[in-house]
Protein backbone atom coordinates (compact mmCIF):
# COMPACT_ATOMS: atom_id res chain seq x y z
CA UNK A 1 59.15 -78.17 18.41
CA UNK A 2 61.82 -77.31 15.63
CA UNK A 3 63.63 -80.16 14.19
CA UNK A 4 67.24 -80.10 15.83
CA UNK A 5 70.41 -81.46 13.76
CA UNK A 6 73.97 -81.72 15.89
CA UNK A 7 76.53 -81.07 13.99
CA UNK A 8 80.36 -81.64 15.30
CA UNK A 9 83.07 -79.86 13.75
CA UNK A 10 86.84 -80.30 15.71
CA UNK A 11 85.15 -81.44 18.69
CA UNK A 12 83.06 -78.14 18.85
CA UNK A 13 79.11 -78.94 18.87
CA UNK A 14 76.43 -77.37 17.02
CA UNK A 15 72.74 -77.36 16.79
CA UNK A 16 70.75 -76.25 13.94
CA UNK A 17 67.08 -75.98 14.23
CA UNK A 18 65.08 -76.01 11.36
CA UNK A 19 61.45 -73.49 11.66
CA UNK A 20 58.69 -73.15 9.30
CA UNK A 21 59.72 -70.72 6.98
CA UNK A 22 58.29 -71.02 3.67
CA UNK A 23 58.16 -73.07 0.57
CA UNK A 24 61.16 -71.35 -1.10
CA UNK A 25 63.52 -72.17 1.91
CA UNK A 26 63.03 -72.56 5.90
CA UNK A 27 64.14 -70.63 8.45
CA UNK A 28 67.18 -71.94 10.19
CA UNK A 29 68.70 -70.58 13.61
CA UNK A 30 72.16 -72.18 14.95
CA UNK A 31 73.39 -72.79 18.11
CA UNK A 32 76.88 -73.75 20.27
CA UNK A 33 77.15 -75.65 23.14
CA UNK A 34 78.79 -74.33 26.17
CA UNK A 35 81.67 -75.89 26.07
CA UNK A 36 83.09 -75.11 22.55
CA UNK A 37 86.45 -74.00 22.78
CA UNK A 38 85.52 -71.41 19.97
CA UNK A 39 81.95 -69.58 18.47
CA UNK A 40 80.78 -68.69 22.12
CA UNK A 41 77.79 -67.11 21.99
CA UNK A 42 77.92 -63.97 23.70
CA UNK A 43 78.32 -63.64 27.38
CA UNK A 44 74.85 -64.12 29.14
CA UNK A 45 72.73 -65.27 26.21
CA UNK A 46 70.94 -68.88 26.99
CA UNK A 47 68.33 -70.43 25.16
CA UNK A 48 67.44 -74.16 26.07
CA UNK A 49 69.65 -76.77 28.05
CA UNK A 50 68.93 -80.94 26.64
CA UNK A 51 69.37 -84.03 28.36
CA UNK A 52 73.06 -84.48 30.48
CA UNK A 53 73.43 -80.51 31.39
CA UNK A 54 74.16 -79.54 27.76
CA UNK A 55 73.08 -75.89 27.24
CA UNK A 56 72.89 -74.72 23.72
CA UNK A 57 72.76 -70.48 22.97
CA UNK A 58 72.31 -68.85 19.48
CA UNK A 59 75.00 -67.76 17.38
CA UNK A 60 73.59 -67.25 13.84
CA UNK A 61 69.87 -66.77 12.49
CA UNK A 62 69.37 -67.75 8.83
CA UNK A 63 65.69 -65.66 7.75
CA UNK A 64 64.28 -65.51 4.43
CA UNK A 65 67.98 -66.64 3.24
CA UNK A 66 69.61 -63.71 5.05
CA UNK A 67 71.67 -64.86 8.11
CA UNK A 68 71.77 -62.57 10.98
CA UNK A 69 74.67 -63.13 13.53
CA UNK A 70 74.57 -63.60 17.57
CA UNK A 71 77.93 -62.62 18.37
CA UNK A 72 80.59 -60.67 17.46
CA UNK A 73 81.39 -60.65 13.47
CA UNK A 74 84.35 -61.64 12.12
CA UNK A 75 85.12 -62.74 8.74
CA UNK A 76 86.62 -66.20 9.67
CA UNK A 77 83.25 -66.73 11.75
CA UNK A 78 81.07 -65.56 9.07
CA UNK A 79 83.02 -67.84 6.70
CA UNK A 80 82.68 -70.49 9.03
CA UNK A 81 78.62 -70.82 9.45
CA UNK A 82 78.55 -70.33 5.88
CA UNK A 83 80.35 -73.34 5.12
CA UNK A 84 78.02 -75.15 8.02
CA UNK A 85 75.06 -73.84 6.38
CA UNK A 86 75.81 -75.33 3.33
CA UNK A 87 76.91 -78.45 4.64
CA UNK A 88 73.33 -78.77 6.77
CA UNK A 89 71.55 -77.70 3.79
CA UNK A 90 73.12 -80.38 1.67
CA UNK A 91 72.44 -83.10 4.08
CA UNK A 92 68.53 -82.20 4.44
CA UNK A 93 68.65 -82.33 0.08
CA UNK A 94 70.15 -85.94 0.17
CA UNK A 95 67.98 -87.36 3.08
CA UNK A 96 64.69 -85.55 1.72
CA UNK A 97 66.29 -87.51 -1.92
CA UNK A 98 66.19 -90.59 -0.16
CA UNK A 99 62.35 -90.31 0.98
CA UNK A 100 59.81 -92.93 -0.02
CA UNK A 101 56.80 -92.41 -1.83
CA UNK A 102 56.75 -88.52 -1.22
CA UNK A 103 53.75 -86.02 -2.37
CA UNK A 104 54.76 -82.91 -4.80
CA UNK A 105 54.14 -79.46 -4.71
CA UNK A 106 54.35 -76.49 -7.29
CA UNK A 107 56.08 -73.42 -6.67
CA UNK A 108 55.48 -70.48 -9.54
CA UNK A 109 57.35 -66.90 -8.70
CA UNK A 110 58.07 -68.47 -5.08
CA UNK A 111 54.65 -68.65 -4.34
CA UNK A 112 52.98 -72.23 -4.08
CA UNK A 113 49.85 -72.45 -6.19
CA UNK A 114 46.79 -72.69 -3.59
CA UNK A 115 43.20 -73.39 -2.86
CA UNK A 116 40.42 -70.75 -1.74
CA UNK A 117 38.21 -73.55 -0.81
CA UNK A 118 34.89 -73.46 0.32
CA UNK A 119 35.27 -76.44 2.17
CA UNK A 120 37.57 -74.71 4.69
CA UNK A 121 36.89 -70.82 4.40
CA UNK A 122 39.23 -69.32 6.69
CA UNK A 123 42.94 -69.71 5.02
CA UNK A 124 44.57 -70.89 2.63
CA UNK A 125 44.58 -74.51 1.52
CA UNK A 126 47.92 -76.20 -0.40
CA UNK A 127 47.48 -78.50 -3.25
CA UNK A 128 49.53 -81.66 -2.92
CA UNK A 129 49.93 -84.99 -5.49
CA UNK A 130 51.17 -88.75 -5.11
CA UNK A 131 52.27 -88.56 -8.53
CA UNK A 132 54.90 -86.10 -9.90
CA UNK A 133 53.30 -86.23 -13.19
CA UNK A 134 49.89 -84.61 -11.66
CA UNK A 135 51.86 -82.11 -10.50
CA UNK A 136 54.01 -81.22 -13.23
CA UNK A 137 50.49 -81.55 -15.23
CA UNK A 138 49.47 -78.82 -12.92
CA UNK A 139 52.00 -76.60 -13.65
CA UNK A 140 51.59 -76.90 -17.43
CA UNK A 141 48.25 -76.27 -17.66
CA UNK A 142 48.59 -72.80 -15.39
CA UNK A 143 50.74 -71.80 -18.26
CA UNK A 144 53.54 -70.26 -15.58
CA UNK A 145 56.81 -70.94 -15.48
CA UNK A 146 57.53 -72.69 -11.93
CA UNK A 147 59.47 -75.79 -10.26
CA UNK A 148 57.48 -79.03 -9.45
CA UNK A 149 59.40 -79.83 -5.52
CA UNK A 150 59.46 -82.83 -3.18
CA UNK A 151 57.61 -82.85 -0.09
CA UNK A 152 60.19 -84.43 1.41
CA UNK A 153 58.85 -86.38 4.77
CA UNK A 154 55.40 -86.14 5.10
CA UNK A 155 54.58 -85.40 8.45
CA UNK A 156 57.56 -82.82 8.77
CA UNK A 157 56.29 -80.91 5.71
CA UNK A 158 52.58 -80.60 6.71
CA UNK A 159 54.11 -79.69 10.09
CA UNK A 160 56.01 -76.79 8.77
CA UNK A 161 52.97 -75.53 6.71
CA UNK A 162 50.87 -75.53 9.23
CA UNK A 163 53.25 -73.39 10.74
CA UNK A 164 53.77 -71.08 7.92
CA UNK A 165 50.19 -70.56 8.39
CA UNK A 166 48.14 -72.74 5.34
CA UNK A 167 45.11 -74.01 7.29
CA UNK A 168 45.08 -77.30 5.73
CA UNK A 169 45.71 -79.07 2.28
CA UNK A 170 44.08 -81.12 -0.70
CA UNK A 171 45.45 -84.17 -1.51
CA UNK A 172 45.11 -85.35 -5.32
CA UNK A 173 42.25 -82.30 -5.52
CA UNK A 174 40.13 -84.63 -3.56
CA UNK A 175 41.45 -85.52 -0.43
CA UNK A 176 41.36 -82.75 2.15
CA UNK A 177 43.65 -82.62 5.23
CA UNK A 178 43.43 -80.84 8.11
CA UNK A 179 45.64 -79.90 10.76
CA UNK A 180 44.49 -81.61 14.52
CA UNK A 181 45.33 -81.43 18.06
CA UNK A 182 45.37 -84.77 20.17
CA UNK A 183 44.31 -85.84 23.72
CA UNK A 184 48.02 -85.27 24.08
CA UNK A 185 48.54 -81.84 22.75
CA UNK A 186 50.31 -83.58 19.52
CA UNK A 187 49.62 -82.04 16.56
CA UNK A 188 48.27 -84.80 14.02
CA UNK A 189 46.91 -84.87 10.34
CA UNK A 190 43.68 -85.74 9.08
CA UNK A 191 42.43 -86.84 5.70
CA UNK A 192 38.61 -87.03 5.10
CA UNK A 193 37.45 -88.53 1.94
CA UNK A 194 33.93 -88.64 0.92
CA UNK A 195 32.35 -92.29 1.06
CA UNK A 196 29.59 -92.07 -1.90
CA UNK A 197 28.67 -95.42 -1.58
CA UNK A 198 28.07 -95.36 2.03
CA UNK A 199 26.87 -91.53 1.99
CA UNK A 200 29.45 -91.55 4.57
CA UNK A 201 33.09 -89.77 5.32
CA UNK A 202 35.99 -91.84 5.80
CA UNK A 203 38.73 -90.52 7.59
CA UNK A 204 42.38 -91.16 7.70
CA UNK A 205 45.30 -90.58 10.03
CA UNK A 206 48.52 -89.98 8.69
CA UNK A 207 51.16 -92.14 10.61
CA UNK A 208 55.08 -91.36 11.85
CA UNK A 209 56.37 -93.06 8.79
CA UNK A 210 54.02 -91.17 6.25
CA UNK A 211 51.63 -93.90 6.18
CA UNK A 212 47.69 -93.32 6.39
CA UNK A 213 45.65 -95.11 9.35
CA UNK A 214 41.98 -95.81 9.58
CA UNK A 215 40.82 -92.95 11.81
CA UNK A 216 37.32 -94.44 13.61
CA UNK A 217 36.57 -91.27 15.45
CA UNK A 218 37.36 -93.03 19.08
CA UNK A 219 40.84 -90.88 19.02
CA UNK A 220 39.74 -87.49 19.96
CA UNK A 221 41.10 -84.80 18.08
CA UNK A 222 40.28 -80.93 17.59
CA UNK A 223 40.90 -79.06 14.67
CA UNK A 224 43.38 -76.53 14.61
CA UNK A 225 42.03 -72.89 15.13
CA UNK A 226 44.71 -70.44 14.48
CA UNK A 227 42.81 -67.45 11.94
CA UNK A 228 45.88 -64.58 13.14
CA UNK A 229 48.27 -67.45 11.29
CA UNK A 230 46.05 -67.60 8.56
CA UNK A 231 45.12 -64.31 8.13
CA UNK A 232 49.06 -63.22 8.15
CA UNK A 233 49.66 -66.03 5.43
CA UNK A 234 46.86 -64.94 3.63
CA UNK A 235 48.20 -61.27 3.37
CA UNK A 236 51.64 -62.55 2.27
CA UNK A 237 50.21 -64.45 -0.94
CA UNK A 238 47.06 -62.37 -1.79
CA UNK A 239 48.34 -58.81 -1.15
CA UNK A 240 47.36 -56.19 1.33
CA UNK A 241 44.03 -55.84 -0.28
CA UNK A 242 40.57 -55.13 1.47
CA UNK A 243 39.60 -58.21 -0.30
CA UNK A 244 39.95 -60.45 -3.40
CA UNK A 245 38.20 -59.09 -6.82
CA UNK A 246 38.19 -55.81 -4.88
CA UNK A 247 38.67 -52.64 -7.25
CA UNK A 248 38.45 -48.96 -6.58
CA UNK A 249 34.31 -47.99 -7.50
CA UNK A 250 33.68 -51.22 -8.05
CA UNK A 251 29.56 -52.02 -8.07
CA UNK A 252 27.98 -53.97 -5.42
CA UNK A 253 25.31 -56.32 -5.84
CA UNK A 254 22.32 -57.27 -2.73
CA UNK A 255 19.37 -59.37 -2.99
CA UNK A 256 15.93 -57.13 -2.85
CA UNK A 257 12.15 -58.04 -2.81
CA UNK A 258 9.82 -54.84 -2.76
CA UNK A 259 12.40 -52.14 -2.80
CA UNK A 260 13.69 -53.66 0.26
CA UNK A 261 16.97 -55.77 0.74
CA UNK A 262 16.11 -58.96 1.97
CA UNK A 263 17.67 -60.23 5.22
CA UNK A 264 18.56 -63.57 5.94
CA UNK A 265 19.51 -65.41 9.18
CA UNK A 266 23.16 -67.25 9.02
CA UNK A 267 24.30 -70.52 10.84
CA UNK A 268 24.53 -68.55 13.89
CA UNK A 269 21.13 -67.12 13.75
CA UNK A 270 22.29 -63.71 13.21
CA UNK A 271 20.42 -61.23 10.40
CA UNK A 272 22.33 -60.57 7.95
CA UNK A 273 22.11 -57.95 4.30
CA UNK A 274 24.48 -59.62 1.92
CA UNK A 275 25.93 -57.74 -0.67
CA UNK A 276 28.11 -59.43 -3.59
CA UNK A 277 30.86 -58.57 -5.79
CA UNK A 278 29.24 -60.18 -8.83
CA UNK A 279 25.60 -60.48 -10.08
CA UNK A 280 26.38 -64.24 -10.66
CA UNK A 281 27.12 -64.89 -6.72
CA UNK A 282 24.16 -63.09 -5.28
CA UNK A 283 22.24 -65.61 -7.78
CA UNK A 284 23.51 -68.63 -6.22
CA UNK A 285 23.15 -67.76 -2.89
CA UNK A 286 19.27 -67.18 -3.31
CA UNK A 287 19.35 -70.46 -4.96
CA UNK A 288 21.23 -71.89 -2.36
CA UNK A 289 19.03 -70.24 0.78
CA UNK A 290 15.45 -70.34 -1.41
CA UNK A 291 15.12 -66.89 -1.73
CA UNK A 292 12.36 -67.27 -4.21
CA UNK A 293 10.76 -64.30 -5.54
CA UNK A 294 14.25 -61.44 -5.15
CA UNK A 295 15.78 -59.60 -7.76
CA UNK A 296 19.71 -59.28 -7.77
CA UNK A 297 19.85 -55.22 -8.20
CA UNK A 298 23.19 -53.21 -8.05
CA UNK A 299 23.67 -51.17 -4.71
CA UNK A 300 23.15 -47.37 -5.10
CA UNK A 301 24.22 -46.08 -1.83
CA UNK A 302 26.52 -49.02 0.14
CA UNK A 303 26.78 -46.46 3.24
CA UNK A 304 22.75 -46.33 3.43
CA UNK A 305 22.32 -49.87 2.86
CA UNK A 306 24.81 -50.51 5.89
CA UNK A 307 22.70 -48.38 7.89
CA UNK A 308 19.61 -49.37 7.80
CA UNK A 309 20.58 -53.02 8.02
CA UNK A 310 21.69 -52.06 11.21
CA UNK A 311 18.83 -50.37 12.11
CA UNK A 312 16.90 -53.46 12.08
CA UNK A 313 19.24 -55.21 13.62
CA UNK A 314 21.49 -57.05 10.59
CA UNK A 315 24.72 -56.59 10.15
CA UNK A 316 25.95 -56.48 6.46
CA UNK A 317 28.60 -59.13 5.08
CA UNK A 318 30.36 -58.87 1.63
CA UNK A 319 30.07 -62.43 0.16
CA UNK A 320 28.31 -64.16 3.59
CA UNK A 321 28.96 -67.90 3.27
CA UNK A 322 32.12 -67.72 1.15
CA UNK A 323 35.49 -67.77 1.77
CA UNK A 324 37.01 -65.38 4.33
CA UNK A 325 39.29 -63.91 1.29
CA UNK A 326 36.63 -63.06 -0.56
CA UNK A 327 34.72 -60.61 1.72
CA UNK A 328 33.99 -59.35 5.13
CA UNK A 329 32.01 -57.71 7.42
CA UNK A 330 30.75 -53.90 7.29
CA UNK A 331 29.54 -51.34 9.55
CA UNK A 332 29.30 -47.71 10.29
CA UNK A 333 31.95 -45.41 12.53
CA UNK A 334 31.52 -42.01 12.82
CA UNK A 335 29.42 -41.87 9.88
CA UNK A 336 32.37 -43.78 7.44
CA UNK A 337 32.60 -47.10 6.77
CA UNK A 338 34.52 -49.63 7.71
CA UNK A 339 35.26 -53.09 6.50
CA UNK A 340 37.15 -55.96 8.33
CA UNK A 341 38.52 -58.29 6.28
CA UNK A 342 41.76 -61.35 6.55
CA UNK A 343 43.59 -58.34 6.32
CA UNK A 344 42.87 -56.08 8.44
CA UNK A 345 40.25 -52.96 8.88
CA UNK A 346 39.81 -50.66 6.16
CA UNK A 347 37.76 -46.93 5.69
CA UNK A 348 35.89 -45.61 3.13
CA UNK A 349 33.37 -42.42 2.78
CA UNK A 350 30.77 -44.61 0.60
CA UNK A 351 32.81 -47.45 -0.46
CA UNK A 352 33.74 -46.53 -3.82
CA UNK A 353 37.53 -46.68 -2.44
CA UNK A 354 38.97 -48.53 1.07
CA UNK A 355 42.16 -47.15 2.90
CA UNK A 356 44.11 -49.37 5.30
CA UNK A 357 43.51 -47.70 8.83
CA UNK A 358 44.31 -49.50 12.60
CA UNK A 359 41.38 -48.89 14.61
């Protein structure tokens, strides 16, 4: 639920509620109560009614710093929820000012700097620190020009990211937390932290007041599974690309052993040819799955390989056990190929180029 502030000005109420948004700036709508004498909404409109019969109705949207008015425009009402804007906007700055021990972000072209992270390979994960200096560290050593920023209240921000669609965040570049659902439909946060000493994981629930809480696995909680979120975050950041390191006739790299490309079976026991954007991946992953004996070759013809995976029954994955951003899935249509990546589907003739296409 959006975070509500009332707001009373001559004895007319006010609601603003306070949405996701982004990093740079959230997204803010505004609404009267029924029985202000002026800034009706307009006749008919009703959003939600609170305790003691008060209905509240939008006037004013504030998006991506742009507000958008509900009723009828005037300059003195314009003028008006400017000057409440500001006022609301002021009093979140002082009471985030006034927040203990909060973690710090960095923000570089309005963008905050992010994780593609193994560890969680289907969004985007957001670097956070306990100390500023870390952060501001952080930023020095990317060599861009950027702001180090306040978290603010803990649980509120990680709530509002999770909304924006980052599917979790790393703590300290060690910590990682991820976004839960309790018995109770609550949404909670969860830090896991390996125990070496133990060969164990330690988890930690974050608290109302910021604070983190032995988690002992008796609370039941489910992770968060929202990939349309992620993907749509994903696409705002990286770009409307088929996939990161992409380039137009870029070469492709597979795993072969006899002239053949060698098929493997993935955590879900389906066949799979894998195919790799760089020599150095496809080298690791035969490492990593014992593929003794294969030779990392550059792929001729990416359409035939496609097909005859499928023939015997494989389907063929760019990157297969990497991060979503960094590859996809492949198959044939019509006789062209077609990729489906975080953002979307895209076409090709042989994959020396994709085009964006809605299938």
């Amino acid at each position: 639920m959006p975070k509500r502030t009332q707001i009373v000005h001559e004895k007319d109420r006010f609601l603003v509620a306070e949405e996701a948004g982004d990093l740079r700036r959230p997204n803010l709508v505004i609404y009267a109560h029924h029985s202000n004498a002026s800034l009706q909404a307009e006749e008919g409109t009703f959003a939600f009614e609170t305790e003691g019969n008060n209905k509240w109705s939008p006037i004013a949207e504030v998006i991506e710093g742009a507000m958008v008015l509900r009723i009828s425009e005037d300059g003195g009402s314009v003028e008006f929820l400017k000057k409440l804007l500001q006022r609301y906007l002021w009093e979140r700055a002082e009471a985030q000012s006034r927040v203990e021990n909060p973690w710090w972000y960095v923000v570089v072209n309005g963008r905050p700097l992010h994780f593609l992270d193994r560890a969680v390979p289907t969004g985007l994960l957001l670097p956070l620190y306990s100390e500023k200096d870390d952060a501001e560290n952080t930023l020095r050593e990317s060599n861009l020009e950027g702001d180090v920023c306040s978290t603010g209240a803990r649980r509120e921000f990680l709530r509002f990211r999770a909304e924006e669609g980052f599917a979790g965040a790393v703590l300290d570049g060690k910590e990682y937390i991820y976004w839960c659902i309790d018995d109770e439909s609550e949404m909670q946060f969860l830090k896991l932290r390996p125990d070496r000493e133990n060969n164990d994981i330690s988890g930690h629930l974050l608290g109302e007041k910021g604070e983190w809480g032995v988690w002992d696995g008796e609370e039941e909680l489910d992770f968060v599974e929202d990939q349309s979120r992620w993907d749509t975050l994903m696409v705002r950041i990286l770009g409307e690309i088929p996939f990161v390191s992409y380039a137009q006739d870029m070469i492709h790299y597979s795993l072969y052993e006899a002239g053949a490309v060698v098929l493997i079976e993935d955590e879900e026991e389906e066949r799979v040819a894998p195919v790799f954007a760089e020599p150095v991946h496809a080298r690791r992953f035969a490492a990593e799955h014992e593929l003794t004996g294969t030779e990392v070759e550059s792929v001729l013809d990416l359409r035939e390989l496609v097909s005859e995976a499928s023939e015997l029954g494989a389907v063929t994955r760019i990157e297969p056990g990497e991060h979503r951003a960094l590859g996809g899935l492949l198959w044939l249509r019509h006789g062209r190929l077609v990729l489906d990546s975080f953002s979307g589907f895209w076409d090709s003739e042989d994959g020396s180029e994709f085009l964006s296409v809605n299938l």
